[in-house]
Each structure stands twice: as structure tokens, then as C-alpha cells.
Protein backbone atom coordinates (compact mmCIF):
# COMPACT_ATOMS: atom_id res chain seq x y z
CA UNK A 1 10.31 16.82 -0.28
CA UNK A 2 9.88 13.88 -2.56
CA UNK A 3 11.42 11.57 0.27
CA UNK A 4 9.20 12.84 2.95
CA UNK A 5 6.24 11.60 0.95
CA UNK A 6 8.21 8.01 0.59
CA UNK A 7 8.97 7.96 4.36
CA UNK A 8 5.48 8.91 4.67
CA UNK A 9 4.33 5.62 3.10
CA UNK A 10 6.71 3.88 4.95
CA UNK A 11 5.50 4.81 8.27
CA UNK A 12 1.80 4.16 6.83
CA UNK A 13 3.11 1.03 5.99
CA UNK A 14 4.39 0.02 9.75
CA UNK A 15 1.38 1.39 10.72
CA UNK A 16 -0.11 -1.15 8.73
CA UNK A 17 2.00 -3.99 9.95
CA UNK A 18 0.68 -3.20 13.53
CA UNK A 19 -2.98 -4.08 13.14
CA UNK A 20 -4.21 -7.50 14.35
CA UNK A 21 -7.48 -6.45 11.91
CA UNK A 22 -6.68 -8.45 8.69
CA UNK A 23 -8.70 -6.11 7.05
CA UNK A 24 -7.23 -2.87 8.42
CA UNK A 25 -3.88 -4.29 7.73
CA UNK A 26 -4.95 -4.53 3.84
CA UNK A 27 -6.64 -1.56 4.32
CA UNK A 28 -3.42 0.59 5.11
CA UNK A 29 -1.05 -1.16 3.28
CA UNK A 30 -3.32 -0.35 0.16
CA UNK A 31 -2.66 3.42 0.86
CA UNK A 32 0.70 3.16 1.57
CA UNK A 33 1.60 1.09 -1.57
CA UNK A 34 -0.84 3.51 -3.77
CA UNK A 35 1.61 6.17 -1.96
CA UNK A 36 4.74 4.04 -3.60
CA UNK A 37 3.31 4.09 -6.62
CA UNK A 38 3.43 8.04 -7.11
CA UNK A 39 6.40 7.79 -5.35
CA UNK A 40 8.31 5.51 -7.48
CA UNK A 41 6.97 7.54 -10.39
CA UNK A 42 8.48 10.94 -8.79
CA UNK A 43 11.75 9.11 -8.40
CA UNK A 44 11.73 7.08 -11.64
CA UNK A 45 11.72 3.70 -9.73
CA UNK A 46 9.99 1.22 -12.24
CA UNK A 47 10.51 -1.87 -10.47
CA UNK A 48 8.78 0.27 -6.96
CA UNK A 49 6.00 1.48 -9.34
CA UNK A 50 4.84 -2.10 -9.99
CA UNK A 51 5.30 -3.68 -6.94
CA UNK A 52 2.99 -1.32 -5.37
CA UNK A 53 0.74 -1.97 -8.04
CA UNK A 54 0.81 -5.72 -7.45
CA UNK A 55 0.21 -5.04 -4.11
CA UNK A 56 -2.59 -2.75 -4.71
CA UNK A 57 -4.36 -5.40 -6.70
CA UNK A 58 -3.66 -8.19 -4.37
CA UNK A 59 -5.03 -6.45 -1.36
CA UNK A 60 -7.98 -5.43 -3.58
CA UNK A 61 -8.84 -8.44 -3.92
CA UNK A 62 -9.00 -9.42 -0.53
CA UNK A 63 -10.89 -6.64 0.29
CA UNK A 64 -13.63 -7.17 -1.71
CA UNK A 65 -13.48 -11.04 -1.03
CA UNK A 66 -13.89 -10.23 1.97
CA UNK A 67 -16.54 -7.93 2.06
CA UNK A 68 -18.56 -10.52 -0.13
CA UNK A 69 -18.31 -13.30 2.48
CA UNK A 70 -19.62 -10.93 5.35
């Protein structure tokens, strides 16, 4: 069950990965890496846990940058 959730944010992630949006690509890749980090927790995967949370915070950031210049 645990890997359907990670294959889950996987395919989120592709998704992702197919938007010429730069913002929709952040967008999606946020909730897929928010879905590695409970992920990695389920499967004890530190090193997963925070690159998704560097992730999370980088496209954060970008996010709200770029809401801000708008």
C-alpha cells in the first residue's frame, strides 16, 4: 500500500515535469515532494525525507516570489 502512495508521487511528479507553466510545474512538484516526505517517513528513508523537504522550501520560495512580482 505504502508503495502505491510513493508511485503516486511519482506520477504527480511527471505530471509535474509536463507543464510548460513554471508555476504549475512548482506547483505539482510541491505536492508530490510533500507526498515523499510522508513517504520517506513510512519507509524510514531519511535522506528521501529531506530532499523533499529541500524541495518543498525551494519551490516555496518561488512561489511566493513569484506571486509578489505579479
Amino acid at each position: 500500500m505504502i508503495n502505491l502512495f510513493g508511485f503516486s508521487a511519482l506520477g504527480i511528479a511527471l505530471f509535474a515535469l509536463s507543464n510548460k507553466n513554471i508555476i504549475k510545474l512548482r506547483t505539482w512538484h510541491f505536492i508530490s515532494s510533500s507526498m515523499y516526505i510522508i513517504y520517506g517517513f513510512a519507509i524510514n528513508a531519511i535522506p528521501v525525507v529531506v530532499g523533499a523537504i529541500l524541495y518543498c522550501f525551494i519551490h516555496a520560495y518561488h512561489i511566493y516570489n513569484s506571486k509578489n512580482i505579479q
